[in-house]
PDB file of N, CA and C in Angstrom:
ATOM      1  N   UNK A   1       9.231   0.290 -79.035  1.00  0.00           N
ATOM      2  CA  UNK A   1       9.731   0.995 -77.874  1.00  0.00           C
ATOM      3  C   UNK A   1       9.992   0.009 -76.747  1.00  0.00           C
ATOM      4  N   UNK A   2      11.123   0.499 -75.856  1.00  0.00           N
ATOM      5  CA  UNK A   2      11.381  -0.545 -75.041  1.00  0.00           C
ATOM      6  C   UNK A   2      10.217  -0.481 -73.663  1.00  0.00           C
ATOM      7  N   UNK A   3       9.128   0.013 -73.663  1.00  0.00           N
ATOM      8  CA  UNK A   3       8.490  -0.045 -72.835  1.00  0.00           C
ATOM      9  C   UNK A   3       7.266  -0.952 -73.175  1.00  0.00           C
ATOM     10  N   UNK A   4       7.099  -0.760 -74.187  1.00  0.00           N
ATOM     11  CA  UNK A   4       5.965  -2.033 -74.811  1.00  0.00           C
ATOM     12  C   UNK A   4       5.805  -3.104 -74.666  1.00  0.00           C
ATOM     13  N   UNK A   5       7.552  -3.802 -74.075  1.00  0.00           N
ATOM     14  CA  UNK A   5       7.339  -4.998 -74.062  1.00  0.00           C
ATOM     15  C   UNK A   5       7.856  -5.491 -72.664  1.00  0.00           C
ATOM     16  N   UNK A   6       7.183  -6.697 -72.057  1.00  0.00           N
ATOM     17  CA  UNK A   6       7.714  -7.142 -70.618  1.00  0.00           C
ATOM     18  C   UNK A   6       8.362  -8.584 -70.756  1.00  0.00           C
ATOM     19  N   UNK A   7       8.918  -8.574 -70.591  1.00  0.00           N
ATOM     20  CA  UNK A   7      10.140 -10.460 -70.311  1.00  0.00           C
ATOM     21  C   UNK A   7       9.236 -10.869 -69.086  1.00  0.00           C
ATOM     22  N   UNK A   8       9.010 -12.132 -68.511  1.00  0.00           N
ATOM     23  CA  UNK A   8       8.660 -13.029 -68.197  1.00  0.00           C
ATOM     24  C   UNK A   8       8.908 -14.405 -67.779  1.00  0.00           C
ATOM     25  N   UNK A   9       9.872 -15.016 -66.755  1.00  0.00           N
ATOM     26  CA  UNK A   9       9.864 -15.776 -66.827  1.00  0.00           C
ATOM     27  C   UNK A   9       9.354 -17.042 -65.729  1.00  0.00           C
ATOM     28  N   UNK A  10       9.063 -18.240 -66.814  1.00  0.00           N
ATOM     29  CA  UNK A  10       7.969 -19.601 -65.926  1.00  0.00           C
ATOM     30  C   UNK A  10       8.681 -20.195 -65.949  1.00  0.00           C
ATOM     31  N   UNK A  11       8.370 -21.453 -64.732  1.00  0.00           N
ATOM     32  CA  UNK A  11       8.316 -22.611 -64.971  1.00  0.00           C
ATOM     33  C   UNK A  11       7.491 -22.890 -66.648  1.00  0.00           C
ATOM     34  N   UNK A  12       8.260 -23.941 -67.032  1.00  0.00           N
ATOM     35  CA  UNK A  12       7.898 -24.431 -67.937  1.00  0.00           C
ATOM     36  C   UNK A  12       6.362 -25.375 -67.775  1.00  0.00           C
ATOM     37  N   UNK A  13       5.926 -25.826 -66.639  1.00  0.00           N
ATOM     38  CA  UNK A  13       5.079 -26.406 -66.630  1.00  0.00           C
ATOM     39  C   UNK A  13       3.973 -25.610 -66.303  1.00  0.00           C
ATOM     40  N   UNK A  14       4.033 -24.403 -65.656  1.00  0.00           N
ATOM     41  CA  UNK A  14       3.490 -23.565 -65.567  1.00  0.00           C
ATOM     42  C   UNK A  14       3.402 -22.755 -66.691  1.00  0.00           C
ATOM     43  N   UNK A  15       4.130 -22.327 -67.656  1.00  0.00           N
ATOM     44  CA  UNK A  15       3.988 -21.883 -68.572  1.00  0.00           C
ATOM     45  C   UNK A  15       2.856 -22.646 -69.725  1.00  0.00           C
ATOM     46  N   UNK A  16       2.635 -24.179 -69.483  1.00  0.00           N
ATOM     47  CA  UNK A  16       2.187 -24.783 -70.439  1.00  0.00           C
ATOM     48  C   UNK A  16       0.859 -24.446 -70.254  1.00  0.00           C
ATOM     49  N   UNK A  17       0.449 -24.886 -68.571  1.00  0.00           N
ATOM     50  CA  UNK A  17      -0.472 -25.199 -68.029  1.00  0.00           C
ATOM     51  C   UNK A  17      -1.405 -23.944 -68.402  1.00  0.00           C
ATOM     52  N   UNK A  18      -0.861 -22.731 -67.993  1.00  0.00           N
ATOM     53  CA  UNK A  18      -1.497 -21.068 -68.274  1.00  0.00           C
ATOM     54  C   UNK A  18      -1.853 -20.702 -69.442  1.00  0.00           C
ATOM     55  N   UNK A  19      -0.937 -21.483 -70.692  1.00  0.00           N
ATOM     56  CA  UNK A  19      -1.377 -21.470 -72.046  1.00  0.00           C
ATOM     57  C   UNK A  19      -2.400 -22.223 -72.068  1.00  0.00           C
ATOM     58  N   UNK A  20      -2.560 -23.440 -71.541  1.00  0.00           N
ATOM     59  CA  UNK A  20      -3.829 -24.220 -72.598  1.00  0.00           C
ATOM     60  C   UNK A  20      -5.075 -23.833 -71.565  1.00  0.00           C
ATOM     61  N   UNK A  21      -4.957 -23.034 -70.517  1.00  0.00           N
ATOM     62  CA  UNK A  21      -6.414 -22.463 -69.663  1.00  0.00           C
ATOM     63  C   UNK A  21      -6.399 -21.050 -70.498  1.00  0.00           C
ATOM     64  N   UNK A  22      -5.920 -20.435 -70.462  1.00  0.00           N
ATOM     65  CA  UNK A  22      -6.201 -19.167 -71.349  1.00  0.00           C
ATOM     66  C   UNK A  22      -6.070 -19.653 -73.236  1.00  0.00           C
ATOM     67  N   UNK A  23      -6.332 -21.128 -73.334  1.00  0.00           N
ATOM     68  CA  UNK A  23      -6.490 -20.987 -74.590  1.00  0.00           C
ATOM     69  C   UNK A  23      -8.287 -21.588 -74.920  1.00  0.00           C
ATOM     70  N   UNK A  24      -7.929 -22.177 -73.265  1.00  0.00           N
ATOM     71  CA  UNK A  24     -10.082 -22.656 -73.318  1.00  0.00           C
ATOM     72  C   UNK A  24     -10.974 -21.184 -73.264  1.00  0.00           C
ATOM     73  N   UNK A  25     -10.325 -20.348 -72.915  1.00  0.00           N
ATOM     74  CA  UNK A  25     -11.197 -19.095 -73.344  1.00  0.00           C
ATOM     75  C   UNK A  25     -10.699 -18.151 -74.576  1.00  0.00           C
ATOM     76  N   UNK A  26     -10.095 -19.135 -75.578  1.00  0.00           N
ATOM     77  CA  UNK A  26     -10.136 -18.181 -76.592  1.00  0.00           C
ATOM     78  C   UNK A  26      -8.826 -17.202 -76.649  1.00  0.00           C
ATOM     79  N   UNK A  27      -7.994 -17.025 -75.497  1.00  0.00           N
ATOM     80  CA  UNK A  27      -7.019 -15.961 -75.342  1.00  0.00           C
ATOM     81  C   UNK A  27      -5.358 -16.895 -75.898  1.00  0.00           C
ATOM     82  N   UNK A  28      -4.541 -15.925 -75.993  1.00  0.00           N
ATOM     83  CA  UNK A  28      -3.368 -16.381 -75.342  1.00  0.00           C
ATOM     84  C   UNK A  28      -2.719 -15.737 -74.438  1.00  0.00           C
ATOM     85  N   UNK A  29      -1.588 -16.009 -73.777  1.00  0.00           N
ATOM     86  CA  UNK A  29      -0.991 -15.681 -72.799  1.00  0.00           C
ATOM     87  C   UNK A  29      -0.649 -14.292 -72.439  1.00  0.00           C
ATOM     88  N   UNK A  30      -0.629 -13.757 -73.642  1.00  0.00           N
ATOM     89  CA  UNK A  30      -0.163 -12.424 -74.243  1.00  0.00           C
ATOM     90  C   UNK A  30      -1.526 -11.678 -73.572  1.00  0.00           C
ATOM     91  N   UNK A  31      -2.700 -11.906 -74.523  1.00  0.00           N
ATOM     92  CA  UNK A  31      -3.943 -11.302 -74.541  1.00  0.00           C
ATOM     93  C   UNK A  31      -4.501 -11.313 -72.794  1.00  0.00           C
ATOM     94  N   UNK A  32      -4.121 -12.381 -71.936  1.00  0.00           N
ATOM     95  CA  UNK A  32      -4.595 -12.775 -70.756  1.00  0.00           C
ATOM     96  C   UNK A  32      -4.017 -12.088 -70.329  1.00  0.00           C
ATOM     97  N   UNK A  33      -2.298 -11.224 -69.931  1.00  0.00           N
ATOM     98  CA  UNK A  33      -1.842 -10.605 -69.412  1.00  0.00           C
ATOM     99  C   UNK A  33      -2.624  -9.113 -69.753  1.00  0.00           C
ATOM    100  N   UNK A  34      -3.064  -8.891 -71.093  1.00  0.00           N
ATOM    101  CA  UNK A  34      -3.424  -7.687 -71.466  1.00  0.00           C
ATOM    102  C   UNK A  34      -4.458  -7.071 -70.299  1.00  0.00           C
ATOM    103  N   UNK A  35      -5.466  -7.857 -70.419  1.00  0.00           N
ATOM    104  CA  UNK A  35      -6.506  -8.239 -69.737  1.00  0.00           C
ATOM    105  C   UNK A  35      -6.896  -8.443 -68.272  1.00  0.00           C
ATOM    106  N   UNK A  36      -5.674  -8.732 -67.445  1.00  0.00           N
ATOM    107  CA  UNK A  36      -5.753  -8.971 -66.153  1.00  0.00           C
ATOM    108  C   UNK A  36      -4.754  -7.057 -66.079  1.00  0.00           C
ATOM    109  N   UNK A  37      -3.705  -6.741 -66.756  1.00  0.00           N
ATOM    110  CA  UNK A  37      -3.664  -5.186 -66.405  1.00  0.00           C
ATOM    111  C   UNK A  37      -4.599  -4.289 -66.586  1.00  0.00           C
ATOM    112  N   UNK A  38      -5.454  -4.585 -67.987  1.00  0.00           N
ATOM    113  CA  UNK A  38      -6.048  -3.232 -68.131  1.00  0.00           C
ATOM    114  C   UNK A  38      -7.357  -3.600 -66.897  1.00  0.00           C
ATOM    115  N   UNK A  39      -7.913  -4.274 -66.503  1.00  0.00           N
ATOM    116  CA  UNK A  39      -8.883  -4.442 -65.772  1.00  0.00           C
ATOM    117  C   UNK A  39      -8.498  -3.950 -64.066  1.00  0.00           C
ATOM    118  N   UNK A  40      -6.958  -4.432 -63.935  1.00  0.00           N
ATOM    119  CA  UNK A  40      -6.377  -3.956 -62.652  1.00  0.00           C
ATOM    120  C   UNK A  40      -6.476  -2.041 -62.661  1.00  0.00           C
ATOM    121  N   UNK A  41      -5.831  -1.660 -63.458  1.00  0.00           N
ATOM    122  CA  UNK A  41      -5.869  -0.215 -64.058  1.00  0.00           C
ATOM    123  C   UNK A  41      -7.216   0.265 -64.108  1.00  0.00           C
ATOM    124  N   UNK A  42      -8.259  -0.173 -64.484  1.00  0.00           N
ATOM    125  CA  UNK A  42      -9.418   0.398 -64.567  1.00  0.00           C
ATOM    126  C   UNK A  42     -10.563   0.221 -63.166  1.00  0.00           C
ATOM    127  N   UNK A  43     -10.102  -0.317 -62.327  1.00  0.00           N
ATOM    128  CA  UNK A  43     -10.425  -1.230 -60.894  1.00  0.00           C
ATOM    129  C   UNK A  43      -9.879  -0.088 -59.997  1.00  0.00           C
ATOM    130  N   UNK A  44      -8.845  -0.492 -59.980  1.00  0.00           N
ATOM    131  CA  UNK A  44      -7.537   0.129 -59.229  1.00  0.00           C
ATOM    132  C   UNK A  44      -7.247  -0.752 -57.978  1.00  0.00           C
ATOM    133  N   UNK A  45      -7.541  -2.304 -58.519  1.00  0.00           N
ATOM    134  CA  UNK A  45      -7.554  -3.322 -57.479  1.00  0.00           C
ATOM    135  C   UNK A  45      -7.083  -4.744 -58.401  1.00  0.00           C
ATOM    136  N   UNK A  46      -6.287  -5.392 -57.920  1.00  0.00           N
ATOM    137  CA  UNK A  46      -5.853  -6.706 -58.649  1.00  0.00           C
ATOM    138  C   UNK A  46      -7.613  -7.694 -58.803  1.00  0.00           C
ATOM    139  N   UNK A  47      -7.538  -8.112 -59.747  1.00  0.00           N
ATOM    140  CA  UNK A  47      -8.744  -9.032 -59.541  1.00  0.00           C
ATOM    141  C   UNK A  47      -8.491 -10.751 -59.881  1.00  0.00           C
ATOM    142  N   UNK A  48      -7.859 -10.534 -58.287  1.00  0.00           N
ATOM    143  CA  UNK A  48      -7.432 -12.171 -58.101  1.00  0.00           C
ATOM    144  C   UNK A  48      -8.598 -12.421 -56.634  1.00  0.00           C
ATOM    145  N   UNK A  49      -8.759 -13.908 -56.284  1.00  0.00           N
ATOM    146  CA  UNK A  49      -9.666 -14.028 -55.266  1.00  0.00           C
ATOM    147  C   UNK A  49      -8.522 -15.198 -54.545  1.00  0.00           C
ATOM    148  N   UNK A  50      -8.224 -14.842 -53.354  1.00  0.00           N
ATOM    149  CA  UNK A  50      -7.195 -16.136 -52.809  1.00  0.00           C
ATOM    150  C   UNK A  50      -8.150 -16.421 -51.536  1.00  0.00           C
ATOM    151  N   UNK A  51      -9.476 -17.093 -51.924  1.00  0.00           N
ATOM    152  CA  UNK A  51     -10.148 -17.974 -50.614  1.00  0.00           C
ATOM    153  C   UNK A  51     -10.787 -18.867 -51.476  1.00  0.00           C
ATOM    154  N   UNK A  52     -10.038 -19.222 -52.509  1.00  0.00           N
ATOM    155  CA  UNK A  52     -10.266 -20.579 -53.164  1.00  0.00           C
ATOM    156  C   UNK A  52     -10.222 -22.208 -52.157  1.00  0.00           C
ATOM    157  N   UNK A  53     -10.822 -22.457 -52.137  1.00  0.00           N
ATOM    158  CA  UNK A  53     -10.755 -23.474 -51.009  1.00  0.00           C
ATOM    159  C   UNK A  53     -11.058 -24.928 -52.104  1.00  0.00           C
ATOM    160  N   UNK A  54     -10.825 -26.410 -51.511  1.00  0.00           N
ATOM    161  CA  UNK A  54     -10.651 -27.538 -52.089  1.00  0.00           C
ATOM    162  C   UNK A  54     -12.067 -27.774 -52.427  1.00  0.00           C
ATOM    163  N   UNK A  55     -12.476 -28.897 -53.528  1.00  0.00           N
ATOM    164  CA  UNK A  55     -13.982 -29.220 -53.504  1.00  0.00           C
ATOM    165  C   UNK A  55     -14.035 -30.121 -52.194  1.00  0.00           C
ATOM    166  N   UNK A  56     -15.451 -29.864 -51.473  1.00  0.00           N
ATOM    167  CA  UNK A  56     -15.910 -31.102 -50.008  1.00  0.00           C
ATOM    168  C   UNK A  56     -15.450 -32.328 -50.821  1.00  0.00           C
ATOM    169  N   UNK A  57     -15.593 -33.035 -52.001  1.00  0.00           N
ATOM    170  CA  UNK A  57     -15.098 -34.366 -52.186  1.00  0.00           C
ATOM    171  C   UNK A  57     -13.791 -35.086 -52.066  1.00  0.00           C
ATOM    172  N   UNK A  58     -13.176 -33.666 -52.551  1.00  0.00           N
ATOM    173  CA  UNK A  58     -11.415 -33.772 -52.090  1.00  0.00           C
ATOM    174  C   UNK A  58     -10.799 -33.418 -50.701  1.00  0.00           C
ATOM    175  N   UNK A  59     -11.851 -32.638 -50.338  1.00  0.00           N
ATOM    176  CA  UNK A  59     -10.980 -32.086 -48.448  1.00  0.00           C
ATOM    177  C   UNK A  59     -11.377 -33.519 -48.138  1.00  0.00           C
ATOM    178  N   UNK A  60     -10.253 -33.231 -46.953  1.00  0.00           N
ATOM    179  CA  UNK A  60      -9.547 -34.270 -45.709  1.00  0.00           C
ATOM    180  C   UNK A  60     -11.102 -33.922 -44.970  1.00  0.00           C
ATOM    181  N   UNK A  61     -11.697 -32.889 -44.840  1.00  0.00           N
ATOM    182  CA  UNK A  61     -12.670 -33.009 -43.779  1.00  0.00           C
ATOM    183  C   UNK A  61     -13.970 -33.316 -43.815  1.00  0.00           C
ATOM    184  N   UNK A  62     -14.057 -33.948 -45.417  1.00  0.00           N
ATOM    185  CA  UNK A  62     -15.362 -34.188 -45.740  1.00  0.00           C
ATOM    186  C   UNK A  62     -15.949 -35.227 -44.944  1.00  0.00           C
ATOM    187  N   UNK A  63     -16.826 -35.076 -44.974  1.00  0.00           N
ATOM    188  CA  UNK A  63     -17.929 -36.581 -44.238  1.00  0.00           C
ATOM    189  C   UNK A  63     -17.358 -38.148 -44.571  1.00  0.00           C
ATOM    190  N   UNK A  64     -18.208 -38.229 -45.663  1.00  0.00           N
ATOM    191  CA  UNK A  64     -17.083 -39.595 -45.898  1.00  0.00           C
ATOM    192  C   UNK A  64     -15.544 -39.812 -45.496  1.00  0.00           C
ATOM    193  N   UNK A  65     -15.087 -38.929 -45.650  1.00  0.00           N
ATOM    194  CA  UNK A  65     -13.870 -39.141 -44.846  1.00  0.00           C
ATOM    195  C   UNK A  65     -13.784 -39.502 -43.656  1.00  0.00           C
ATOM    196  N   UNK A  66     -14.110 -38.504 -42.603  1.00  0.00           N
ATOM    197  CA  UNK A  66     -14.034 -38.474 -41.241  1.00  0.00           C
ATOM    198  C   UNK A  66     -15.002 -39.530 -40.656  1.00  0.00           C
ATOM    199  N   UNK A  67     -15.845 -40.194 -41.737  1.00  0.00           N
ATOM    200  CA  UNK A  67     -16.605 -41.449 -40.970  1.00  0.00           C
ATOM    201  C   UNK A  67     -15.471 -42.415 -41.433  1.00  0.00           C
ATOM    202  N   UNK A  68     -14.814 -42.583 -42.695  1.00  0.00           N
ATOM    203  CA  UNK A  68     -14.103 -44.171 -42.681  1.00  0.00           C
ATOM    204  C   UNK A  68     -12.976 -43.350 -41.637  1.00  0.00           C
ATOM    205  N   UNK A  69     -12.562 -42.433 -40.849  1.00  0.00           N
ATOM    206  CA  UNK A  69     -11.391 -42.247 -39.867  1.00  0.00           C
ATOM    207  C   UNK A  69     -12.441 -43.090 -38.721  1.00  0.00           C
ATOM    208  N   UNK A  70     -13.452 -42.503 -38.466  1.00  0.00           N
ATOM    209  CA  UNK A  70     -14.132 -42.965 -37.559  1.00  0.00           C
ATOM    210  C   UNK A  70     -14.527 -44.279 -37.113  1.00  0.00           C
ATOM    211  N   UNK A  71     -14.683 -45.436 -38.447  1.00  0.00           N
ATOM    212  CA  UNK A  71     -14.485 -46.204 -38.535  1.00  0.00           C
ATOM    213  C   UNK A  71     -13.769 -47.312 -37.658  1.00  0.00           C
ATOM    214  N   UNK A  72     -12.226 -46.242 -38.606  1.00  0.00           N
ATOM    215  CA  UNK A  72     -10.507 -47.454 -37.995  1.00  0.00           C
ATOM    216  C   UNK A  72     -10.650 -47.657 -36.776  1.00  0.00           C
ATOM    217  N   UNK A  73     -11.544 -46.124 -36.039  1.00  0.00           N
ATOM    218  CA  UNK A  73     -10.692 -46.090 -34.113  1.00  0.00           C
ATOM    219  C   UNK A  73     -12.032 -47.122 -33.690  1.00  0.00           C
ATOM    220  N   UNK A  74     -12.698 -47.101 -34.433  1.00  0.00           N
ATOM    221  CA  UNK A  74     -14.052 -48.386 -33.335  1.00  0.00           C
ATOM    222  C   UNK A  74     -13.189 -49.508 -32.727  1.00  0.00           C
TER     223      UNK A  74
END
């Protein structure tokens, strides 16, 4: 049936990238989409989290950082 199925389209690098993380848990891309609807549907809320923030080792505002800035201006 033509409702069964959804088209999709990625970036290709994005497409790769989404395959081999949904393949470290066992899924594929297919199964991961299954999975992020039926859970939205049964929620009745997307279950995405967007206050992902950088690790302190990589932010610009970590300590070590802001001391070698602190550093240059001596």
């Amino acid at each position: 049936w033509w409702w069964e199925y959804v088209n999709m389209h990625f970036d290709p690098v994005v497409k790769q990238q989404f395959a081999q993380l949904t393949a470290n848990y066992g899924l594929t891309v297919a199964q991961a989409f299954k999975l992020f609807a039926n859970q939205s549907i049964k929620t009745g809320v997307l279950p995405l989290s967007f206050d992902w923030q950088k690790p302190i080792e990589n932010n610009e505002l970590s300590i070590d950082n802001l001391n070698s800035k602190c550093q240059i201006l001596k």
